[in-house]
PDB file of N, CA and C in Angstrom:
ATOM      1  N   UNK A   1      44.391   7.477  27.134  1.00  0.00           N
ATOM      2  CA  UNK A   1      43.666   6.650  26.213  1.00  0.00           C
ATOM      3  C   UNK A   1      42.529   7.463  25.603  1.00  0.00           C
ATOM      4  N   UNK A   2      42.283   7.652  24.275  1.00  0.00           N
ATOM      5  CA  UNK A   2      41.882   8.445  23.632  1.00  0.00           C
ATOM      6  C   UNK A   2      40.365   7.047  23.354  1.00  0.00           C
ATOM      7  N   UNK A   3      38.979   8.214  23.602  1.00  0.00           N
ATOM      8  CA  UNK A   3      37.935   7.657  23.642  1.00  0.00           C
ATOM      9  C   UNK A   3      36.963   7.764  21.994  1.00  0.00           C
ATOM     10  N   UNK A   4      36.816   7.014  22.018  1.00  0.00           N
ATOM     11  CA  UNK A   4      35.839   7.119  20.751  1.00  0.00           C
ATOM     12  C   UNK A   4      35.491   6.068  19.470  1.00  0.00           C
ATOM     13  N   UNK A   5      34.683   6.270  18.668  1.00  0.00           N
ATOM     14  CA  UNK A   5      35.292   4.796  17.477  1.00  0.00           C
ATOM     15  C   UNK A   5      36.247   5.119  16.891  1.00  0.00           C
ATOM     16  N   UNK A   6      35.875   3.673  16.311  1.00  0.00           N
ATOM     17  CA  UNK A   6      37.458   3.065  15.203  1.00  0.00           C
ATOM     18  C   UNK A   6      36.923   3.513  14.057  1.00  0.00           C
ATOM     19  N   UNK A   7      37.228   3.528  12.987  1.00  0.00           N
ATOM     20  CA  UNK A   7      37.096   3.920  11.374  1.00  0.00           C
ATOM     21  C   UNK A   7      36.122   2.678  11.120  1.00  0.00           C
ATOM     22  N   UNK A   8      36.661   0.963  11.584  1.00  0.00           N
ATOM     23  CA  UNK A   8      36.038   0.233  11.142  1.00  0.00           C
ATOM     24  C   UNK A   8      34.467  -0.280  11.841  1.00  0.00           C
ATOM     25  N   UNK A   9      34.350   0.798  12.949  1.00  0.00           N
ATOM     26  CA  UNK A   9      33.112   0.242  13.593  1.00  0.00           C
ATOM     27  C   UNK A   9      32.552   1.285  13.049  1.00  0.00           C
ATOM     28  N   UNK A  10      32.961   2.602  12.395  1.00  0.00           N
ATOM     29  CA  UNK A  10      31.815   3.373  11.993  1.00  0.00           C
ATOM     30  C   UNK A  10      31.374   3.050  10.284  1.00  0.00           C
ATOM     31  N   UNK A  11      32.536   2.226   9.500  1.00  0.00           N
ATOM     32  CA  UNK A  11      32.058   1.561   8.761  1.00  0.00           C
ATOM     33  C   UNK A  11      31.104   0.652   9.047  1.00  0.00           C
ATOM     34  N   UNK A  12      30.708  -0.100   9.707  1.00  0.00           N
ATOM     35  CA  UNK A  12      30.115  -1.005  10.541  1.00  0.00           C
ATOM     36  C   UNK A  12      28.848  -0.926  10.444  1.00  0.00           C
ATOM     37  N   UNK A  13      28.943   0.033  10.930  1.00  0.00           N
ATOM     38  CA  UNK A  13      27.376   1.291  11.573  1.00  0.00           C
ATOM     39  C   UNK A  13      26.767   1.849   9.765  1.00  0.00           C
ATOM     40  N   UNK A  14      27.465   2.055   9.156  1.00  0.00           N
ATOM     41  CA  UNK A  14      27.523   2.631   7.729  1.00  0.00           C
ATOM     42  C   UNK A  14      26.603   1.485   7.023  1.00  0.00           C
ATOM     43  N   UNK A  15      27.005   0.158   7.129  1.00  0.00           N
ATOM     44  CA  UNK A  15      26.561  -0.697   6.208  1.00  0.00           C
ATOM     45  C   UNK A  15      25.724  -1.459   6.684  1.00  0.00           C
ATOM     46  N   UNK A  16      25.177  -1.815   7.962  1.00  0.00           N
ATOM     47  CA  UNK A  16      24.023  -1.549   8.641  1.00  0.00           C
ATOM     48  C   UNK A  16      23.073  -0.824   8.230  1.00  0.00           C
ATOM     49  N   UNK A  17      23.328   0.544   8.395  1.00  0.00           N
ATOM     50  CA  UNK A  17      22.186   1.126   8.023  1.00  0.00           C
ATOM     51  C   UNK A  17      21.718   1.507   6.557  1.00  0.00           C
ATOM     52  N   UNK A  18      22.880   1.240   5.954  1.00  0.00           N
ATOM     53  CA  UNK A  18      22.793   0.836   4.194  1.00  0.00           C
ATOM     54  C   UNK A  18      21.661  -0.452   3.870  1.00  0.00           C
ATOM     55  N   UNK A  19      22.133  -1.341   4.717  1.00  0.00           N
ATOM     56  CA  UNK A  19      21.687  -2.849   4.410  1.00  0.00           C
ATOM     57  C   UNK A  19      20.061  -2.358   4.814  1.00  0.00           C
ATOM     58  N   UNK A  20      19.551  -2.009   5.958  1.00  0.00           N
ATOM     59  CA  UNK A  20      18.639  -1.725   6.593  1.00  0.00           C
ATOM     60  C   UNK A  20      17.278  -0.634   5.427  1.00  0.00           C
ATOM     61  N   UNK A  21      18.247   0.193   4.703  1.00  0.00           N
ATOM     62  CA  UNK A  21      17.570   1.571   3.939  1.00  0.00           C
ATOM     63  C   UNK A  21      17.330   0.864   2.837  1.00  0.00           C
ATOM     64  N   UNK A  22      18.037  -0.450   2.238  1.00  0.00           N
ATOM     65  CA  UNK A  22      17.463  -0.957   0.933  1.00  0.00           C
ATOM     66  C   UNK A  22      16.475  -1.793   1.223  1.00  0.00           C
ATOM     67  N   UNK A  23      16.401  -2.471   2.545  1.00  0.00           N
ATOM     68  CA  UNK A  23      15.506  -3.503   2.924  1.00  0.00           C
ATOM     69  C   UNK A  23      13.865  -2.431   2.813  1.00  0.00           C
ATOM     70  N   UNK A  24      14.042  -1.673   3.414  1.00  0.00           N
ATOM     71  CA  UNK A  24      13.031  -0.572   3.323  1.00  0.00           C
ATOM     72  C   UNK A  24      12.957  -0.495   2.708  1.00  0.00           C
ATOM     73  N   UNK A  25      12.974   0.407   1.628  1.00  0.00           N
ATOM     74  CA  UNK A  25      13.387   0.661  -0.007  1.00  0.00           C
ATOM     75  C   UNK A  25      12.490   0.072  -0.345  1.00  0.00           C
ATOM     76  N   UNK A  26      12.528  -1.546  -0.425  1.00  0.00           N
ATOM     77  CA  UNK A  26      12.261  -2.137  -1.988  1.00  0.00           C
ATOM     78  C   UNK A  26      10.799  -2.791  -0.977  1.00  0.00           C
ATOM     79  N   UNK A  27      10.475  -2.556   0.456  1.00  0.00           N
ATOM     80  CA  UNK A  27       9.271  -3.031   1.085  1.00  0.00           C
ATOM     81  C   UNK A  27       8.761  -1.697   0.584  1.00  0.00           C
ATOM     82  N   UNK A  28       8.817  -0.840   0.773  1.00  0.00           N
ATOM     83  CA  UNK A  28       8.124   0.430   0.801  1.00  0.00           C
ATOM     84  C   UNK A  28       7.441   0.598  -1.150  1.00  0.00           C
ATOM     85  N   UNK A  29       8.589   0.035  -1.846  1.00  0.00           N
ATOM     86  CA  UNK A  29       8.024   0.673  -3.181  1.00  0.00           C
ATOM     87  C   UNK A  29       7.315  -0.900  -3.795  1.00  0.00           C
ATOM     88  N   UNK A  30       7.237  -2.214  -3.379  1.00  0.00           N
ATOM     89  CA  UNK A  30       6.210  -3.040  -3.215  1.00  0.00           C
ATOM     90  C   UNK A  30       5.062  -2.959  -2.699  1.00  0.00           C
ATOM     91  N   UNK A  31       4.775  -1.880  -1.453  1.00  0.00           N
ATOM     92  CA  UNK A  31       3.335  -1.703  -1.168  1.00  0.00           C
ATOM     93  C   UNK A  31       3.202  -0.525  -1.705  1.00  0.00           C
ATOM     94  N   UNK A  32       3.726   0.245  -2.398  1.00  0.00           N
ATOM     95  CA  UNK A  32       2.828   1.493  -3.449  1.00  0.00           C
ATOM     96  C   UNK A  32       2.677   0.737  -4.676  1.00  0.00           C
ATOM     97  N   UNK A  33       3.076  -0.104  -5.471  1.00  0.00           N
ATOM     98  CA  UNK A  33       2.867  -0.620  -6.412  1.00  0.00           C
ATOM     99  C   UNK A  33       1.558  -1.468  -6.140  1.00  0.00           C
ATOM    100  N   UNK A  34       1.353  -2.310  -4.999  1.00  0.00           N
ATOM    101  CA  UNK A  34       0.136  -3.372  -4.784  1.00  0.00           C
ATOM    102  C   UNK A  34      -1.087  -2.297  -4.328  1.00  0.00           C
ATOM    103  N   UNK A  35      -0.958  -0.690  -3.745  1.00  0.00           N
ATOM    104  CA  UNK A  35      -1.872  -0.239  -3.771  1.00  0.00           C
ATOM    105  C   UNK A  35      -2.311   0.399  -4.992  1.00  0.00           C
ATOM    106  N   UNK A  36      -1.526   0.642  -5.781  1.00  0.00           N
ATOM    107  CA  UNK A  36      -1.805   1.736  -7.019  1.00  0.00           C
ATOM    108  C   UNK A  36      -2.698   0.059  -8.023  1.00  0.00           C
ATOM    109  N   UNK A  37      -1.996  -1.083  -8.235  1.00  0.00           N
ATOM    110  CA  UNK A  37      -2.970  -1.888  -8.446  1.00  0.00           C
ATOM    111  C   UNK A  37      -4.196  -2.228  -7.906  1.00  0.00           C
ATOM    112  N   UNK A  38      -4.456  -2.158  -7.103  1.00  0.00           N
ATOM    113  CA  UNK A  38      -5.588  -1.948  -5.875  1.00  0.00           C
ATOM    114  C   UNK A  38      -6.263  -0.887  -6.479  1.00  0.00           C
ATOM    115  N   UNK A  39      -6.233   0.095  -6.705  1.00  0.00           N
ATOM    116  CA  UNK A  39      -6.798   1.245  -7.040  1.00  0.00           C
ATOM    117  C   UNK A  39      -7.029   0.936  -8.584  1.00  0.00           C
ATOM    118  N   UNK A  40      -6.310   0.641  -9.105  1.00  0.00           N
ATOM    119  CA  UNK A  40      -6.757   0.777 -10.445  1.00  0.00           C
ATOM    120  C   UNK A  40      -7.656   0.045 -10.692  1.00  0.00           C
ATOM    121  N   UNK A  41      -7.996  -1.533 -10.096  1.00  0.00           N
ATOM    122  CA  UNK A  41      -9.174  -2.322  -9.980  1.00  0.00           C
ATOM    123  C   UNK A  41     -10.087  -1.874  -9.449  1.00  0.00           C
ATOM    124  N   UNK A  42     -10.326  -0.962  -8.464  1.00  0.00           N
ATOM    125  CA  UNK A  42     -11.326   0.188  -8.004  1.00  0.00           C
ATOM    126  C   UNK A  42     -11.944   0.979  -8.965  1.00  0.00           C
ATOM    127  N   UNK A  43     -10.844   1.400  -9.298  1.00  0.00           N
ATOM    128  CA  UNK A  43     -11.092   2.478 -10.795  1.00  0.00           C
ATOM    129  C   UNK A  43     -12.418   2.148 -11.802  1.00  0.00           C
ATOM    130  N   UNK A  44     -11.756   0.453 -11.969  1.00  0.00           N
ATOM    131  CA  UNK A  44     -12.366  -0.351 -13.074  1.00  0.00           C
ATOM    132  C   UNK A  44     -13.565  -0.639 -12.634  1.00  0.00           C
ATOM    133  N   UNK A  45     -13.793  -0.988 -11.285  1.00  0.00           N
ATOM    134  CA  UNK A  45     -15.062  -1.645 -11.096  1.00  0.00           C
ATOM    135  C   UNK A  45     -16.076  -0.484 -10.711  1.00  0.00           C
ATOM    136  N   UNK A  46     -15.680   0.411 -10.492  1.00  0.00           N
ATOM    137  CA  UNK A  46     -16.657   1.917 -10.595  1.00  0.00           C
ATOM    138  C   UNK A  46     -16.903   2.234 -11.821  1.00  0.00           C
ATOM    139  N   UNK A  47     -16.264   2.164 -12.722  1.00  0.00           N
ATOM    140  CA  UNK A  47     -16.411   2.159 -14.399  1.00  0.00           C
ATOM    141  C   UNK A  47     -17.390   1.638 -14.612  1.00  0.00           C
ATOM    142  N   UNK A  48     -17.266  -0.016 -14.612  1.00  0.00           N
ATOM    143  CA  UNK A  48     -18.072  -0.909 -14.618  1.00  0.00           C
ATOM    144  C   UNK A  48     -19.396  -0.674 -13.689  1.00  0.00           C
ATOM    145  N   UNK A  49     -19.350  -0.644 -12.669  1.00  0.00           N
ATOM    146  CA  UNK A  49     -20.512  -0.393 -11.975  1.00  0.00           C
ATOM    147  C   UNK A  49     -21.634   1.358 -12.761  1.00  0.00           C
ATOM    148  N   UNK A  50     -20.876   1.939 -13.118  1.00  0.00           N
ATOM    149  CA  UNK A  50     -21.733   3.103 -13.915  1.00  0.00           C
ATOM    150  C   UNK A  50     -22.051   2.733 -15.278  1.00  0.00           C
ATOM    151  N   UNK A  51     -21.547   1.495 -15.815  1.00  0.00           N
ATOM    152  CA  UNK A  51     -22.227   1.212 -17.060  1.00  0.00           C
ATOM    153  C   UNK A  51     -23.634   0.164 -17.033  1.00  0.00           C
ATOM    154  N   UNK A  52     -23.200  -0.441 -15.693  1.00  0.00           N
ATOM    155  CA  UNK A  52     -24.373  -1.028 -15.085  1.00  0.00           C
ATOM    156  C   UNK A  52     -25.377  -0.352 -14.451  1.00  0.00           C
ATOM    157  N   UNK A  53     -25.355   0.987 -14.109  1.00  0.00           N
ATOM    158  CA  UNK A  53     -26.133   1.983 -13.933  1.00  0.00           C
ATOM    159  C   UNK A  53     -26.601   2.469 -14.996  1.00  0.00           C
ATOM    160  N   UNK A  54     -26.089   2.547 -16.109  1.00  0.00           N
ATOM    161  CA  UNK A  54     -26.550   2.891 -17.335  1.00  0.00           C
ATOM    162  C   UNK A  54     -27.693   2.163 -17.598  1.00  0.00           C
ATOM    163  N   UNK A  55     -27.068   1.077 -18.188  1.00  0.00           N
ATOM    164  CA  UNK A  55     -27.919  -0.341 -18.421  1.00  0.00           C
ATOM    165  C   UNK A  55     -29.378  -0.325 -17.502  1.00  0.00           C
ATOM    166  N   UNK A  56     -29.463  -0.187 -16.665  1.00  0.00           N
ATOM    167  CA  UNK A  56     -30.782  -0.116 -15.593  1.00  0.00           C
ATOM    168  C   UNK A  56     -31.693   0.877 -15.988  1.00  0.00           C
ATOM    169  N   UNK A  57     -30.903   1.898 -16.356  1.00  0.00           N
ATOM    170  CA  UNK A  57     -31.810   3.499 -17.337  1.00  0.00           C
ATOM    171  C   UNK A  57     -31.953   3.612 -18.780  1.00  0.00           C
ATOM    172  N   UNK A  58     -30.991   2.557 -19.342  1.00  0.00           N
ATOM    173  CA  UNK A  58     -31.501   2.299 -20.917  1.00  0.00           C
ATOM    174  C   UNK A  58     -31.810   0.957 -21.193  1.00  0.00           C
ATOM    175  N   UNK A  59     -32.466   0.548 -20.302  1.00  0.00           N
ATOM    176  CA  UNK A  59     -32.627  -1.132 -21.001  1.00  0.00           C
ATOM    177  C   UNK A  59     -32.778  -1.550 -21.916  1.00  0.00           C
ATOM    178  N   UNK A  60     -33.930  -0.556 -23.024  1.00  0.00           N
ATOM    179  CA  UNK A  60     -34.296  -0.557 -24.379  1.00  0.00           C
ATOM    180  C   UNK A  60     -33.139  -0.841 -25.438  1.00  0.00           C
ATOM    181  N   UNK A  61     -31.673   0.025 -25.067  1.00  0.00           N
ATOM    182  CA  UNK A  61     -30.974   0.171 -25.894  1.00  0.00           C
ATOM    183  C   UNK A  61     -29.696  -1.130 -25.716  1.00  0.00           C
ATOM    184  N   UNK A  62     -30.056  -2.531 -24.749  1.00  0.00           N
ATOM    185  CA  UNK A  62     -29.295  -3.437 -24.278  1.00  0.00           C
ATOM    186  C   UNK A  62     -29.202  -4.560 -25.491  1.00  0.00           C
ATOM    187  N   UNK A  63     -28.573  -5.589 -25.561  1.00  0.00           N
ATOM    188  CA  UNK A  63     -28.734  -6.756 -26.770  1.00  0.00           C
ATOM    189  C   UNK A  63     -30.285  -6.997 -26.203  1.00  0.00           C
ATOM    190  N   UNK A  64     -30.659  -7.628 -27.286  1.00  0.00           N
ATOM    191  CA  UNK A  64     -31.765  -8.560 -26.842  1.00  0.00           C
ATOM    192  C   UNK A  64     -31.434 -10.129 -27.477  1.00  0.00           C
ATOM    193  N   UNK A  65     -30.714 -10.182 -28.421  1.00  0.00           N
ATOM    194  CA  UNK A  65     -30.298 -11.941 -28.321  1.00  0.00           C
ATOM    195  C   UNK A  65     -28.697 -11.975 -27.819  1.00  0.00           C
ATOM    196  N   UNK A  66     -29.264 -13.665 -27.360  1.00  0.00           N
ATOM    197  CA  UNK A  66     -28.292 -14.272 -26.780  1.00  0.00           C
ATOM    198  C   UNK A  66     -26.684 -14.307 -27.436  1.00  0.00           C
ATOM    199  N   UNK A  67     -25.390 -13.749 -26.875  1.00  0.00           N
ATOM    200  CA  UNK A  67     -24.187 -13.241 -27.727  1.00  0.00           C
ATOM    201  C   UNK A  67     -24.149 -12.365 -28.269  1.00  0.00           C
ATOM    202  N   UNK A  68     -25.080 -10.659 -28.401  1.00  0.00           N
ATOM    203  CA  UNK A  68     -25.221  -9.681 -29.031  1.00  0.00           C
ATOM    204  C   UNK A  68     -24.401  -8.992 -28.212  1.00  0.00           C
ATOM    205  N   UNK A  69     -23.232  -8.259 -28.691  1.00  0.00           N
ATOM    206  CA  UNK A  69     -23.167  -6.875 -27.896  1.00  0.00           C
ATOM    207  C   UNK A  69     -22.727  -5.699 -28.157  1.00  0.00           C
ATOM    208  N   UNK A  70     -22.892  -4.941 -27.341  1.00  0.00           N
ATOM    209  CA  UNK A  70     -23.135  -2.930 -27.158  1.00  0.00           C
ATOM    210  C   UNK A  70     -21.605  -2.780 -26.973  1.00  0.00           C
ATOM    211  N   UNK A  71     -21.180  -2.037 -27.004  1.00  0.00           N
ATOM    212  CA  UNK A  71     -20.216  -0.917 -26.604  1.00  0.00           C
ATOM    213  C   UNK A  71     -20.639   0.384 -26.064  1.00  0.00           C
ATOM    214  N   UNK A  72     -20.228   0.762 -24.973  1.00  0.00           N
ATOM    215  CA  UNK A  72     -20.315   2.293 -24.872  1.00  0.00           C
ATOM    216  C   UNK A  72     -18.787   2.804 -24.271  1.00  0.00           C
ATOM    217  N   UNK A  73     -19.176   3.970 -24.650  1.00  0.00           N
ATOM    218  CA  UNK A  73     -17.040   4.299 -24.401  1.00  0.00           C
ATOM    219  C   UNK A  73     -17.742   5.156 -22.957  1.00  0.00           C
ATOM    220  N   UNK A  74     -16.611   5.713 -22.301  1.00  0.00           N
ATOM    221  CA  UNK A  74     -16.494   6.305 -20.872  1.00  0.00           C
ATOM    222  C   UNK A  74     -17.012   7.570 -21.127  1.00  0.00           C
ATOM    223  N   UNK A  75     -16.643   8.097 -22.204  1.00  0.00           N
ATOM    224  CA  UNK A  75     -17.350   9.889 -22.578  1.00  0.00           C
ATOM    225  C   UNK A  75     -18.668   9.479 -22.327  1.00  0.00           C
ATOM    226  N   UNK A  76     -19.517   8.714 -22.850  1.00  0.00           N
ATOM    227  CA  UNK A  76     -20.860   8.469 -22.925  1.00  0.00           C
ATOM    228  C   UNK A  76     -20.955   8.500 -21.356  1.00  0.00           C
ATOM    229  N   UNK A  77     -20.492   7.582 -20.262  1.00  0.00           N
ATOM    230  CA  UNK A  77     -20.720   7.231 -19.257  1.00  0.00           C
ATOM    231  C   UNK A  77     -20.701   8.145 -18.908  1.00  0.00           C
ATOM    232  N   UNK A  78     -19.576   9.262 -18.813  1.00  0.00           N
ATOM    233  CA  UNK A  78     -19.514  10.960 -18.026  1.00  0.00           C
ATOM    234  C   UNK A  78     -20.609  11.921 -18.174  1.00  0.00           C
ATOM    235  N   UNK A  79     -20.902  11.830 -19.905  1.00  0.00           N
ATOM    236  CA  UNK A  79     -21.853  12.651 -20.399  1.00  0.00           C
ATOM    237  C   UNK A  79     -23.239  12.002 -20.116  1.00  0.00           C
ATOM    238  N   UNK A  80     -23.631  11.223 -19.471  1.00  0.00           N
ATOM    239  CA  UNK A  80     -24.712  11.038 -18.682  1.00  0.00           C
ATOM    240  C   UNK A  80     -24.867  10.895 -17.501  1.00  0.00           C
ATOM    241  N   UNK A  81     -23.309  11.094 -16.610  1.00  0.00           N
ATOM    242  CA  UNK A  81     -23.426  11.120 -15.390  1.00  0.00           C
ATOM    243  C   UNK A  81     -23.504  10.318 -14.231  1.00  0.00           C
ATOM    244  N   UNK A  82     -23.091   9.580 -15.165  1.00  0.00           N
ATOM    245  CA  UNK A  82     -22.823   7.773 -14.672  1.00  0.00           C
ATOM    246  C   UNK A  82     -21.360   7.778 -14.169  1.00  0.00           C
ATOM    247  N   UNK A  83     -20.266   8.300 -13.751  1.00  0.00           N
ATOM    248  CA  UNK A  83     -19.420   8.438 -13.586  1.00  0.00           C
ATOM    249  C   UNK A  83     -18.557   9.237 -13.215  1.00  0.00           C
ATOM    250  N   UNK A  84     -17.723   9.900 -12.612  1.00  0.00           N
ATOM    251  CA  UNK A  84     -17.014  10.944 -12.503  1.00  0.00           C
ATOM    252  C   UNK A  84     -16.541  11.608 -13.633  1.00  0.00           C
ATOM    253  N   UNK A  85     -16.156  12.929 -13.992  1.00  0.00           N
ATOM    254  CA  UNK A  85     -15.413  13.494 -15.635  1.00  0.00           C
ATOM    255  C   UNK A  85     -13.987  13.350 -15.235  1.00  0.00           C
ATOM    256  N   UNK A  86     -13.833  12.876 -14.136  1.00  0.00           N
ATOM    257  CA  UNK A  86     -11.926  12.909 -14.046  1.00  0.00           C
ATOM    258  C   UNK A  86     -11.723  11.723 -13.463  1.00  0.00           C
ATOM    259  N   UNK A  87     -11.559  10.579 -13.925  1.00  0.00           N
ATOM    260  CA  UNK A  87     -11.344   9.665 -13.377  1.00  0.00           C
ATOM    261  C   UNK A  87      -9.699   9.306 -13.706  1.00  0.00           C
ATOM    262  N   UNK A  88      -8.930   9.370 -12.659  1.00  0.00           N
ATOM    263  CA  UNK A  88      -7.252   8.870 -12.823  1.00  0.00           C
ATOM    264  C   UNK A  88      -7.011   7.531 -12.980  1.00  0.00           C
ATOM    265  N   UNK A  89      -5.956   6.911 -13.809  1.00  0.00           N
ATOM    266  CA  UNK A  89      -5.333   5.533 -13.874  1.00  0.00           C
ATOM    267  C   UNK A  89      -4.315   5.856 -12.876  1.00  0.00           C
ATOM    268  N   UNK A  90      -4.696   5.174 -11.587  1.00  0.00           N
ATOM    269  CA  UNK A  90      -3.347   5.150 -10.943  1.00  0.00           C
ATOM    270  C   UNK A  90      -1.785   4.847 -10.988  1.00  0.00           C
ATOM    271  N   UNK A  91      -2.280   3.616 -12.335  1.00  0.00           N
ATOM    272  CA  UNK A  91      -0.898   3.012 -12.894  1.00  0.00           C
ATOM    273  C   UNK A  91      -0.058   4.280 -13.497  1.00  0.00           C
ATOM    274  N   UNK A  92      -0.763   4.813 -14.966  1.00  0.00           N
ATOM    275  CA  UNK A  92       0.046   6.198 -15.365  1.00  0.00           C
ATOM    276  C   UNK A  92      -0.436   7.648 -15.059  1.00  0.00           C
ATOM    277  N   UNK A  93      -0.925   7.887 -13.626  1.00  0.00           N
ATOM    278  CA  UNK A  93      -1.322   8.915 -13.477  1.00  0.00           C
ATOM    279  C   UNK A  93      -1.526  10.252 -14.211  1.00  0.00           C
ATOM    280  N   UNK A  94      -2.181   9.555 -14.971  1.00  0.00           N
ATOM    281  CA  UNK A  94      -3.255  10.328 -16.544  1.00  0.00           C
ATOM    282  C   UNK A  94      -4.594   9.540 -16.267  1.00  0.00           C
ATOM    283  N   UNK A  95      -5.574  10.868 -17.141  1.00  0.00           N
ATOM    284  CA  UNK A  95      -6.987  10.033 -17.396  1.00  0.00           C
ATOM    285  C   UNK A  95      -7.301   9.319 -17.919  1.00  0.00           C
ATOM    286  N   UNK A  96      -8.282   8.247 -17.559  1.00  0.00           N
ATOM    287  CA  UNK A  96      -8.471   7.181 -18.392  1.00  0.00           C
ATOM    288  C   UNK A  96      -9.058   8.015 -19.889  1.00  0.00           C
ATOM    289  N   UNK A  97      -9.112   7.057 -20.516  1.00  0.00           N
ATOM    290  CA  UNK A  97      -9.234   7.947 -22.066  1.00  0.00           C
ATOM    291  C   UNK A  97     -10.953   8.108 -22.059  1.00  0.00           C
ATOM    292  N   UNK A  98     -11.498   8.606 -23.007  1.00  0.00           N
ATOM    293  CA  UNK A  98     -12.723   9.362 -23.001  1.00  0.00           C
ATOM    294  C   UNK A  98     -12.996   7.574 -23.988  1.00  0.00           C
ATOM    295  N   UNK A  99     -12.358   7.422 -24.544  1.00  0.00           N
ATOM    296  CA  UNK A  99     -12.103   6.602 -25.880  1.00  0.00           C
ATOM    297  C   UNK A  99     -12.000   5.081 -25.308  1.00  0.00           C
ATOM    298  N   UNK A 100     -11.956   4.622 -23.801  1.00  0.00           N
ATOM    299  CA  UNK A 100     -12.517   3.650 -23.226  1.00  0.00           C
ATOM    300  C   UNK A 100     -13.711   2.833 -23.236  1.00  0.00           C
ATOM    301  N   UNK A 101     -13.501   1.767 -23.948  1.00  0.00           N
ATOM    302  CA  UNK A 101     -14.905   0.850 -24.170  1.00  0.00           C
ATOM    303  C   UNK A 101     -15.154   0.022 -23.216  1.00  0.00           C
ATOM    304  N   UNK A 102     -16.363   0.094 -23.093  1.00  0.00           N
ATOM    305  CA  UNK A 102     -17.256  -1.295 -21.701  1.00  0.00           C
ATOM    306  C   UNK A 102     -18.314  -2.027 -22.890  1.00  0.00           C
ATOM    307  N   UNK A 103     -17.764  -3.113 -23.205  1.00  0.00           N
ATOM    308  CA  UNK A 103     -18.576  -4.220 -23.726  1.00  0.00           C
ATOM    309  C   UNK A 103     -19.459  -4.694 -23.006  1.00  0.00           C
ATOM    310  N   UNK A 104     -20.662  -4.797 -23.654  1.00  0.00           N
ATOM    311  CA  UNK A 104     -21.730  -5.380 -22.555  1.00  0.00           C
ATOM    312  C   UNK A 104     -22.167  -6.485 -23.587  1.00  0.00           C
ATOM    313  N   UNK A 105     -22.221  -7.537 -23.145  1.00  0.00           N
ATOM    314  CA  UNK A 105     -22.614  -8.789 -24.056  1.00  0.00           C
ATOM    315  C   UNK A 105     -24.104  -9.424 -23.171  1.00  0.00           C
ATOM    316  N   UNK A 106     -24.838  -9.809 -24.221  1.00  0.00           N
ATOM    317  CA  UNK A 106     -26.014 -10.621 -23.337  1.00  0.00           C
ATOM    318  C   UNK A 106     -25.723 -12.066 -23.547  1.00  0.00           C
ATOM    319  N   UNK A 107     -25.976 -12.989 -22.301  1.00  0.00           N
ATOM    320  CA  UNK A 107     -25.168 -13.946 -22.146  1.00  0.00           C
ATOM    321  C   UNK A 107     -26.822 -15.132 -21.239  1.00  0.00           C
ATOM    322  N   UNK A 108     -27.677 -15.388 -21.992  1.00  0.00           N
ATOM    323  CA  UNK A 108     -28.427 -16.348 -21.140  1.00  0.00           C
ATOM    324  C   UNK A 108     -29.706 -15.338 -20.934  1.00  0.00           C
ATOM    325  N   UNK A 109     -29.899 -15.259 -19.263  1.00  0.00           N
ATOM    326  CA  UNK A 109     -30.699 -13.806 -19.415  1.00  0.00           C
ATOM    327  C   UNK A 109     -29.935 -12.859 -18.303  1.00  0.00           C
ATOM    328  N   UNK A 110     -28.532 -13.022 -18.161  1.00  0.00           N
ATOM    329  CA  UNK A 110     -27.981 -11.788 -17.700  1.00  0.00           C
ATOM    330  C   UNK A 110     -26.630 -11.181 -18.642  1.00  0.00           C
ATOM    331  N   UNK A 111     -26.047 -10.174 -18.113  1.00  0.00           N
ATOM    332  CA  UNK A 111     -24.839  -9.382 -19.037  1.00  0.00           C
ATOM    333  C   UNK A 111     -24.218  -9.234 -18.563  1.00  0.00           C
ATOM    334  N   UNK A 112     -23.201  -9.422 -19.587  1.00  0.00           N
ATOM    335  CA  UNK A 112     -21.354  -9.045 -18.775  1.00  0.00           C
ATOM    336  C   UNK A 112     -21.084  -7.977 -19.270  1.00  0.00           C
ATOM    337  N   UNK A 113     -20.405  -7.563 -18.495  1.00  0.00           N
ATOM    338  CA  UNK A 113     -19.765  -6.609 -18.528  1.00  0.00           C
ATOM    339  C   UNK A 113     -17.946  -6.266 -18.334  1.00  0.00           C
ATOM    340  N   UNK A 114     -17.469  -5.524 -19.559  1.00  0.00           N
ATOM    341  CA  UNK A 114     -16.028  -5.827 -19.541  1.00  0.00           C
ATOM    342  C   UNK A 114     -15.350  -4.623 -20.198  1.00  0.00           C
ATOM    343  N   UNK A 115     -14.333  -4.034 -19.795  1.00  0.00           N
ATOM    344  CA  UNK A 115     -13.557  -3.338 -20.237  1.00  0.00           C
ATOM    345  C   UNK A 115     -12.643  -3.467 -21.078  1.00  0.00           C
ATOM    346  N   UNK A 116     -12.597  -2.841 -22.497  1.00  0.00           N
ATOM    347  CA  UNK A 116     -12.073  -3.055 -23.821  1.00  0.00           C
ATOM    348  C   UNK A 116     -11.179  -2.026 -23.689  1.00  0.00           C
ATOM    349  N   UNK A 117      -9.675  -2.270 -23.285  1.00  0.00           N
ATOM    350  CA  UNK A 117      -8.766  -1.212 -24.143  1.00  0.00           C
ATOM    351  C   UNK A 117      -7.999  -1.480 -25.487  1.00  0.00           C
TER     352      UNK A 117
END
């Protein structure tokens, strides 16, 4: 009696671990997608947070009426140091553009702040 598998149990074994490698698969490339979103909201709110650093060192140059607002693009933010000069979009792993606007609107007596692409 000759020992070993059958053709159809090593098919068996085959589609198992087929079934098993897509289940993985599509878990594995769902949590790089929810972190690279994760990151890119990081991205943004460090953006944001250095234009609000701005704002604290140019107050002069902020709206002063209620619904007025500024623009400053991200070059400005770099070129004063408010920010990193290489900041990545995790989504298309390229730089965010230099050419990135942060609207700052005066709203009552505080400001929003928002990212214009």
């Amino acid at each position: 009696m000759k020992k070993g598998f059958t053709l159809i149990e090593l098919l068996g074994v085959i589609i198992i671990l087929a079934v098993i490698a897509s289940i993985a698969t599509i878990s594995i490339n769902s949590s790089m997608k929810k972190s690279k979103e994760e990151l890119y909201n990081l991205q943004i709110e460090n953006i944001i947070n250095g234009a609000k650093t701005w704002a604290s060192s140019n107050v002069f140059n902020l709206p002063d009426d209620n619904g007025e607002t500024i623009y400053l693009t991200l070059s400005e933010l770099k070129q004063s140091g408010f920010v990193e000069k290489d900041i990545v979009n995790p989504l298309t792993n390229e730089l965010f553009s230099d050419q990135l606007k942060i609207k700052i609107t005066k709203i009552d007596n505080n400001y929003s702040y928002e990212i214009v692409e």
